[in-house]
N, C-alpha and C. Protein backbone atom coordinates (compact mmCIF):
# COMPACT_ATOMS: atom_id res chain seq x y z
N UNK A 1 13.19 -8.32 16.45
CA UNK A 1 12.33 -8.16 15.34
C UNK A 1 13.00 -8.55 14.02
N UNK A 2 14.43 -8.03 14.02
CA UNK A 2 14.72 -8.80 12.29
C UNK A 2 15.26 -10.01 12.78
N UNK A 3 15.79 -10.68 13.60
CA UNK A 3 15.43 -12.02 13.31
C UNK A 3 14.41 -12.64 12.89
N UNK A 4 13.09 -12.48 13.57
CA UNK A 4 12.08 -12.70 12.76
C UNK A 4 11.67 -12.26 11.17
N UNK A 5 11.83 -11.14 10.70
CA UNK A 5 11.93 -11.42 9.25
C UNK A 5 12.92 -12.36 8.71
N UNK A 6 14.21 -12.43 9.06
CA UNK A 6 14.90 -13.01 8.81
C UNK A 6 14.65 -14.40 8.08
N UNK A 7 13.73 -14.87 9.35
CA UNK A 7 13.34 -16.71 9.34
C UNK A 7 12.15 -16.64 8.19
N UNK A 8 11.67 -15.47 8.74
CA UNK A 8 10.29 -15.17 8.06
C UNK A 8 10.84 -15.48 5.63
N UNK A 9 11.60 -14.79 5.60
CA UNK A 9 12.32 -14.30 4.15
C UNK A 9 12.93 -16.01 4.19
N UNK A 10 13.78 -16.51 5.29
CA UNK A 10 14.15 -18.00 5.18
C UNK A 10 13.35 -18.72 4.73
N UNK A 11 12.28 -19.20 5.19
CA UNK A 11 10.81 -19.72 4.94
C UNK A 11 10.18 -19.42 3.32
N UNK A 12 10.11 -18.01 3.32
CA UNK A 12 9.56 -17.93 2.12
C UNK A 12 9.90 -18.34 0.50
N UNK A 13 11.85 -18.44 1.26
CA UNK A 13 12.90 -19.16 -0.42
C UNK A 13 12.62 -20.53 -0.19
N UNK A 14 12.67 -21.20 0.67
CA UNK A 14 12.23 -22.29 0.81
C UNK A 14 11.02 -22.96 0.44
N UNK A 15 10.11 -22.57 1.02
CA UNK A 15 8.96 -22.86 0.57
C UNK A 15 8.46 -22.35 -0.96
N UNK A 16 9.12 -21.65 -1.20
CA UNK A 16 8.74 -21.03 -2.66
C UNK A 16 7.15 -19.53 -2.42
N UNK A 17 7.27 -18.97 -1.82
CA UNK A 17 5.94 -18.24 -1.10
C UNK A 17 6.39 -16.82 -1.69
N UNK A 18 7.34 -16.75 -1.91
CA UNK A 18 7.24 -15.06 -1.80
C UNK A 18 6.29 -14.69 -3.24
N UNK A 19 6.75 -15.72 -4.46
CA UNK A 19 6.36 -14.86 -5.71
C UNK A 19 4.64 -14.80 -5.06
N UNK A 20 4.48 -15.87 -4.30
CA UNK A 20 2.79 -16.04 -4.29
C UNK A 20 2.19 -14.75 -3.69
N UNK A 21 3.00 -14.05 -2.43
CA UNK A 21 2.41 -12.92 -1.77
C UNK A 21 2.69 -11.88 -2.88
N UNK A 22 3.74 -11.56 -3.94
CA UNK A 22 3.61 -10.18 -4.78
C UNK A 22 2.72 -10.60 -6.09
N UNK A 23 2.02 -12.02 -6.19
CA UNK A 23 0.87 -12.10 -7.15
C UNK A 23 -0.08 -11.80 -6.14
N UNK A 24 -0.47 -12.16 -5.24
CA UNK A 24 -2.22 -11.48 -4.54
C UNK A 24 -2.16 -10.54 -4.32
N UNK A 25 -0.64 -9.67 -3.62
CA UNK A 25 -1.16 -8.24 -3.64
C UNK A 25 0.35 -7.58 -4.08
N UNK A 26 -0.19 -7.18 -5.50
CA UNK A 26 0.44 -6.17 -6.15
C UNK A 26 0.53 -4.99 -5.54
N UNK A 27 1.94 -4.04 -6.04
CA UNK A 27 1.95 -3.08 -5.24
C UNK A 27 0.71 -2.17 -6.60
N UNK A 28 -0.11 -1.09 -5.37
CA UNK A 28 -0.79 -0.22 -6.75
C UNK A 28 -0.52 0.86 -6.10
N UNK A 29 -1.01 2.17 -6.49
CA UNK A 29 -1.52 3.72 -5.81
C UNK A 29 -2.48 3.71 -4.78
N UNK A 30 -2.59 3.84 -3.84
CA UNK A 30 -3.60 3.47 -3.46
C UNK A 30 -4.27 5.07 -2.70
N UNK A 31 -5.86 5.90 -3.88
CA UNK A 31 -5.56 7.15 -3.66
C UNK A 31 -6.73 7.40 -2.64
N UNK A 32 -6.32 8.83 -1.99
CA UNK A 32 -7.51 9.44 -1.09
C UNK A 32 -8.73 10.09 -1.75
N UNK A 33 -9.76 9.67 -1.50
CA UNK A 33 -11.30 10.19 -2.02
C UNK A 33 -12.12 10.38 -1.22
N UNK A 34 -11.65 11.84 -1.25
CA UNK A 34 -12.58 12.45 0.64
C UNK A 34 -13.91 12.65 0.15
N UNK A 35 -14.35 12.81 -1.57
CA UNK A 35 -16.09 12.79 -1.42
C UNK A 35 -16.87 11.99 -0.78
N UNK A 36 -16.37 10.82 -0.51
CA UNK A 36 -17.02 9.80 0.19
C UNK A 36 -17.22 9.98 1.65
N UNK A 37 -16.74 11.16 2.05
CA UNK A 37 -16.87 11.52 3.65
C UNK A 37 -18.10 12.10 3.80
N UNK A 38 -19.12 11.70 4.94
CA UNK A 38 -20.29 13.18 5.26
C UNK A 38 -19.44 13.82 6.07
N UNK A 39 -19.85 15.04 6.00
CA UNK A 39 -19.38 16.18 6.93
C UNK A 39 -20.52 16.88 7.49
N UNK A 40 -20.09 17.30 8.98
CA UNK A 40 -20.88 18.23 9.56
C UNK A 40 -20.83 19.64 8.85
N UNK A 41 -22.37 20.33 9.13
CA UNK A 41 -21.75 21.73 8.79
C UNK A 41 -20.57 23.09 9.18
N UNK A 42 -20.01 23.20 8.41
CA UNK A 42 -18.60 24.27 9.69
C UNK A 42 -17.27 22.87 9.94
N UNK A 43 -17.77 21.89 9.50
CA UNK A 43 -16.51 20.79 9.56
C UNK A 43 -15.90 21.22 8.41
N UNK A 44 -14.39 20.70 8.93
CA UNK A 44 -13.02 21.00 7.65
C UNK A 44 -13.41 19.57 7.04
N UNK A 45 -12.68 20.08 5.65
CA UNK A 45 -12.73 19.17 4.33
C UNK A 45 -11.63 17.64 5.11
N UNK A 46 -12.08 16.57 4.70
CA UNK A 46 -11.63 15.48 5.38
C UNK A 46 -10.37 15.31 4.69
N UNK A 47 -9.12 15.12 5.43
CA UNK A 47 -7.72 14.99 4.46
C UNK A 47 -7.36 13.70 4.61
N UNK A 48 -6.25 13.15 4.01
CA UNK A 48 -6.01 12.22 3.35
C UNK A 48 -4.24 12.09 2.25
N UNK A 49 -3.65 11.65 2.07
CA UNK A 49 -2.88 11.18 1.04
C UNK A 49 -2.39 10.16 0.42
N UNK A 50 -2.60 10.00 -0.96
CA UNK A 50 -2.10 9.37 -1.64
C UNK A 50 -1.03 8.25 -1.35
N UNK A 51 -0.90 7.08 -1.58
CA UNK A 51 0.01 6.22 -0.78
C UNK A 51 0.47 5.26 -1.94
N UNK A 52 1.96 4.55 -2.29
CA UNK A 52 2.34 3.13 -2.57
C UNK A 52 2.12 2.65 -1.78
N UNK A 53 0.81 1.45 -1.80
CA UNK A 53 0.89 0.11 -1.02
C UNK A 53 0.24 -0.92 -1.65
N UNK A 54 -0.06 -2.11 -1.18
CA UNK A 54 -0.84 -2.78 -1.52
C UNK A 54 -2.62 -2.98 -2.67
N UNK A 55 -2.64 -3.90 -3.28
CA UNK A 55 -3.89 -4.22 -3.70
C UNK A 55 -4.73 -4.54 -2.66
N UNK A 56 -5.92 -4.16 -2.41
CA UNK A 56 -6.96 -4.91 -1.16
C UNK A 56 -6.68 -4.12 -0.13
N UNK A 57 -5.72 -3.36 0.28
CA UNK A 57 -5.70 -2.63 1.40
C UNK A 57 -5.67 -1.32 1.71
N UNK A 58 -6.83 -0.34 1.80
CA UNK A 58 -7.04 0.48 1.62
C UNK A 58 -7.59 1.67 3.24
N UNK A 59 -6.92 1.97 3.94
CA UNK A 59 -7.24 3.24 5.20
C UNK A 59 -8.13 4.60 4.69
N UNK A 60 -7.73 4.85 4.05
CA UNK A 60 -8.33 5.65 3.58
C UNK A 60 -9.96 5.74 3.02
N UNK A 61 -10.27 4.29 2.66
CA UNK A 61 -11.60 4.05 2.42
C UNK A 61 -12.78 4.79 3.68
N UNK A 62 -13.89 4.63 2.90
CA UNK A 62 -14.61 4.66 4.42
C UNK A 62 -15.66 3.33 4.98
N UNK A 63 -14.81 2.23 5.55
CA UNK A 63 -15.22 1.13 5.61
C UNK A 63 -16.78 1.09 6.76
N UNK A 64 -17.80 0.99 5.94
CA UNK A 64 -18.70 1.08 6.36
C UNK A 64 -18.81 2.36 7.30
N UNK A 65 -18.69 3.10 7.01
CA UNK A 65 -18.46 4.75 7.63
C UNK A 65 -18.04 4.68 9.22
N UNK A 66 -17.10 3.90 9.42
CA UNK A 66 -16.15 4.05 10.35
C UNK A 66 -15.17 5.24 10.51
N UNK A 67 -14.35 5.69 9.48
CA UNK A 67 -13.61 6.45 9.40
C UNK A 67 -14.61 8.02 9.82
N UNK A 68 -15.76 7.89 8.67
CA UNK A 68 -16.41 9.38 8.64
C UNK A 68 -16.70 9.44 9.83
N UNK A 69 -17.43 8.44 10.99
CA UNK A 69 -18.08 8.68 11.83
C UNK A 69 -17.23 9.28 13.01
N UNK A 70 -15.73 8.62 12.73
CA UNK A 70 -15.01 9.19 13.83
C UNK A 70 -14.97 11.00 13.63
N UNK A 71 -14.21 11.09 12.61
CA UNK A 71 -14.65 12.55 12.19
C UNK A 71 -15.95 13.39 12.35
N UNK A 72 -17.06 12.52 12.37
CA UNK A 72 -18.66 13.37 12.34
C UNK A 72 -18.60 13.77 13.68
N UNK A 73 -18.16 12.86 14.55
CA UNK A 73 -18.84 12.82 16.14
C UNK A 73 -18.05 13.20 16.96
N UNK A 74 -15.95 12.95 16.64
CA UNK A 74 -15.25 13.37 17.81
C UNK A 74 -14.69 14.55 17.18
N UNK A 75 -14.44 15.08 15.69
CA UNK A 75 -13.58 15.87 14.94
C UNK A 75 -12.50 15.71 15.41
N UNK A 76 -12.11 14.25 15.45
CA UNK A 76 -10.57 13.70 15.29
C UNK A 76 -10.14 13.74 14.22
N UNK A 77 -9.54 13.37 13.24
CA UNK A 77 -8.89 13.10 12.28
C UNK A 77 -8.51 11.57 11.78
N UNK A 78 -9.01 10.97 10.91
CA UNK A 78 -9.08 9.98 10.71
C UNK A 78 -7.52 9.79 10.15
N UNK A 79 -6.03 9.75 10.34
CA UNK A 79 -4.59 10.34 10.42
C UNK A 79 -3.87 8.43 9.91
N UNK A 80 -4.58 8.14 9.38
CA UNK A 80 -3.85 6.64 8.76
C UNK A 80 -3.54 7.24 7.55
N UNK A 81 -2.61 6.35 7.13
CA UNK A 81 -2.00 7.17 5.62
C UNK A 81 -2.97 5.65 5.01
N UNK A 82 -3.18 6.49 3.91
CA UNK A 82 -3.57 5.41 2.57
C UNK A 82 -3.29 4.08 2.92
N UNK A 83 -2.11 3.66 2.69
CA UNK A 83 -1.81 2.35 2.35
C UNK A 83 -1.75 1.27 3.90
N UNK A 84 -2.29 1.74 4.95
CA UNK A 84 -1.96 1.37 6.52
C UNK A 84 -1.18 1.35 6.91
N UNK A 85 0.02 2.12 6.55
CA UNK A 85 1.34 1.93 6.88
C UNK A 85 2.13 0.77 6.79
N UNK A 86 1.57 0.04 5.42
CA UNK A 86 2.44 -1.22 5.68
C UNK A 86 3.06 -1.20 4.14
N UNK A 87 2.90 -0.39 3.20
CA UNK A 87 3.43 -0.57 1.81
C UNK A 87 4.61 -0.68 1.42
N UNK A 88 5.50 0.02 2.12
CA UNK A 88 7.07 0.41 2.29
C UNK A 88 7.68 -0.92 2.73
N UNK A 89 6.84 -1.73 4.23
CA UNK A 89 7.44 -3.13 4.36
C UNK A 89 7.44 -3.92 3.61
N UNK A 90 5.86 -4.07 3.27
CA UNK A 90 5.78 -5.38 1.77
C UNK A 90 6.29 -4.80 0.47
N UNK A 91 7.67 -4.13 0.91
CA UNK A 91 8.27 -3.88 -0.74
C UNK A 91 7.45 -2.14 -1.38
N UNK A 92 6.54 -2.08 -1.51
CA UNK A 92 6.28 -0.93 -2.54
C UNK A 92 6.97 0.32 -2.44
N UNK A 93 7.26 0.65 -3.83
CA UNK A 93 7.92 1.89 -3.19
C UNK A 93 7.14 2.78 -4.93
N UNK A 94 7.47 4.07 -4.89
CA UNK A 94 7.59 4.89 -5.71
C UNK A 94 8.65 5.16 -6.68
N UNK A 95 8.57 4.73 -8.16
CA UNK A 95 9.44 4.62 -9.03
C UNK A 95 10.01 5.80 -9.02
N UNK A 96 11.33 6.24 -10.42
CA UNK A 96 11.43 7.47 -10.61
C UNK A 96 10.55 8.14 -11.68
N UNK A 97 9.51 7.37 -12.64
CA UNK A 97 8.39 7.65 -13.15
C UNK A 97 7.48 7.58 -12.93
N UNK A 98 7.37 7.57 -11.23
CA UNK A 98 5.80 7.45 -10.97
C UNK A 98 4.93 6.41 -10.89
N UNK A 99 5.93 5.52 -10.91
CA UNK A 99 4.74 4.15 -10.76
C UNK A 99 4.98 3.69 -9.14
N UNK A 100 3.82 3.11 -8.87
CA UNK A 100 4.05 2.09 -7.86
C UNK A 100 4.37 0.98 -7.75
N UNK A 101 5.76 0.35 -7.73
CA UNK A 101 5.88 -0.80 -7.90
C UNK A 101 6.67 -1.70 -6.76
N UNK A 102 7.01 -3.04 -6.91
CA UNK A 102 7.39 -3.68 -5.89
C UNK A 102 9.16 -3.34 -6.20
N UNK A 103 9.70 -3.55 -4.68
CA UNK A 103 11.48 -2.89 -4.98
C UNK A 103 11.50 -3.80 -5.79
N UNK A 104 11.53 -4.84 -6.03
CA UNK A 104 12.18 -6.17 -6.53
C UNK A 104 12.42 -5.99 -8.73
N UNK A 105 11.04 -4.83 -8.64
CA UNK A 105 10.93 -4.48 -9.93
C UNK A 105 11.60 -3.65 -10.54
N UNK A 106 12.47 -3.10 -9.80
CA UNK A 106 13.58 -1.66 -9.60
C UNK A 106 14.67 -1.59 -10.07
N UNK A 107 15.42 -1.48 -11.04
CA UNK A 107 16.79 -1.58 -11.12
C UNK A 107 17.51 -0.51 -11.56
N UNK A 108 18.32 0.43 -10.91
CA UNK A 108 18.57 1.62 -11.06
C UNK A 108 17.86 2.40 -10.95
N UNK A 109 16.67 2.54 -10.49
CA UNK A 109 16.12 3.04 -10.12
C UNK A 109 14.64 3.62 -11.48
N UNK A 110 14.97 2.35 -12.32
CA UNK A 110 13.74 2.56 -13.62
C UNK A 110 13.27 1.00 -12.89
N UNK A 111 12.07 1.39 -14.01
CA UNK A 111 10.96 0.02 -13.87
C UNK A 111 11.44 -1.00 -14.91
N UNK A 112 11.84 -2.30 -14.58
CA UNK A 112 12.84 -3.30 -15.18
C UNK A 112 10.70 -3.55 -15.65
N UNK A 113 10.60 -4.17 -17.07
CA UNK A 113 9.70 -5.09 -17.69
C UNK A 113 9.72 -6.17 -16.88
N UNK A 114 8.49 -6.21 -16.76
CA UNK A 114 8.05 -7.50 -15.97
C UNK A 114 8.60 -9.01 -17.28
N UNK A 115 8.29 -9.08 -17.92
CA UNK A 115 8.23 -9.81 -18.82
C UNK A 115 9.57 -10.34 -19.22
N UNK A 116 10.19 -9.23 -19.07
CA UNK A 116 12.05 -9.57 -19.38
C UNK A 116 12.46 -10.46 -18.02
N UNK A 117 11.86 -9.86 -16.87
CA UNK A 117 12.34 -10.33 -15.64
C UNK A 117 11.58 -11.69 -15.68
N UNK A 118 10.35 -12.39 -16.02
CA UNK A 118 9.94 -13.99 -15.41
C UNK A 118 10.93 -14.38 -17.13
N UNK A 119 11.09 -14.00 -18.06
CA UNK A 119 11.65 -14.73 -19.06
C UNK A 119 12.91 -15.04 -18.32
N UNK A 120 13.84 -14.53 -17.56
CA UNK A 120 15.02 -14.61 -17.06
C UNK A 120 15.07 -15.84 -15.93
N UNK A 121 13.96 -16.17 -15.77
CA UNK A 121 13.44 -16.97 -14.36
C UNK A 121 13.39 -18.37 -15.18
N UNK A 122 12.73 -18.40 -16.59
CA UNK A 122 13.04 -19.76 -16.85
C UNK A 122 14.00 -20.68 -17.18
């Protein structure tokens, strides 16, 4: 498996790709909003948490009431975190002020200005 990132991260300096994947999907918050659930009567409140991941990718939604329905009909638990479990790979993490941002934006563990960082690029 990390060989394959490996080639994968090879590819992307090469080709020039990476800045392109952290412009389409920024890291954001990506939060839980269980009003959007129906519930049966005597059903528990639908849970959920808060996640760093991606723009556009959202588990927690209720995509065309997929999620609720599993909950309405089996009282499973709809148990995906927020972000699909993929935010942490594509970089996002949780600042020490609370932001969501990409590691790359990180330095010491504050949020480096975007602006200082592409001025440094030219």
């Amino acid at each position: 498996g990390e060989d394959i990132i490996e080639v994968r991260n090879l590819l992307r300096r090469k080709l020039g790709t990476a800045k392109l994947g952290r412009i389409l999907w920024p890291c954001r918050w990506v939060d839980f909003e269980g009003w959007f659930f129906a519930r049966r009567p005597g059903q528990g409140a639908p849970a959920g948490e808060r996640a760093c991941g991606v723009h556009g990718l959202d588990c927690c939604g209720v995509y065309f009431g997929w999620s609720e329905k599993l909950e309405y009909f089996t009282d499973a638990r709809w148990d995906l975190p927020c972000d699909c479990g993929v935010g942490h790979a594509l970089g996002c993490l949780a600042d020490d002020g609370g932001d969501c941002v990409h590691k790359d934006d990180v330095i010491d563990g504050t949020l480096e200005v975007r602006l200082r960082r592409d001025f440094d690029e030219l």
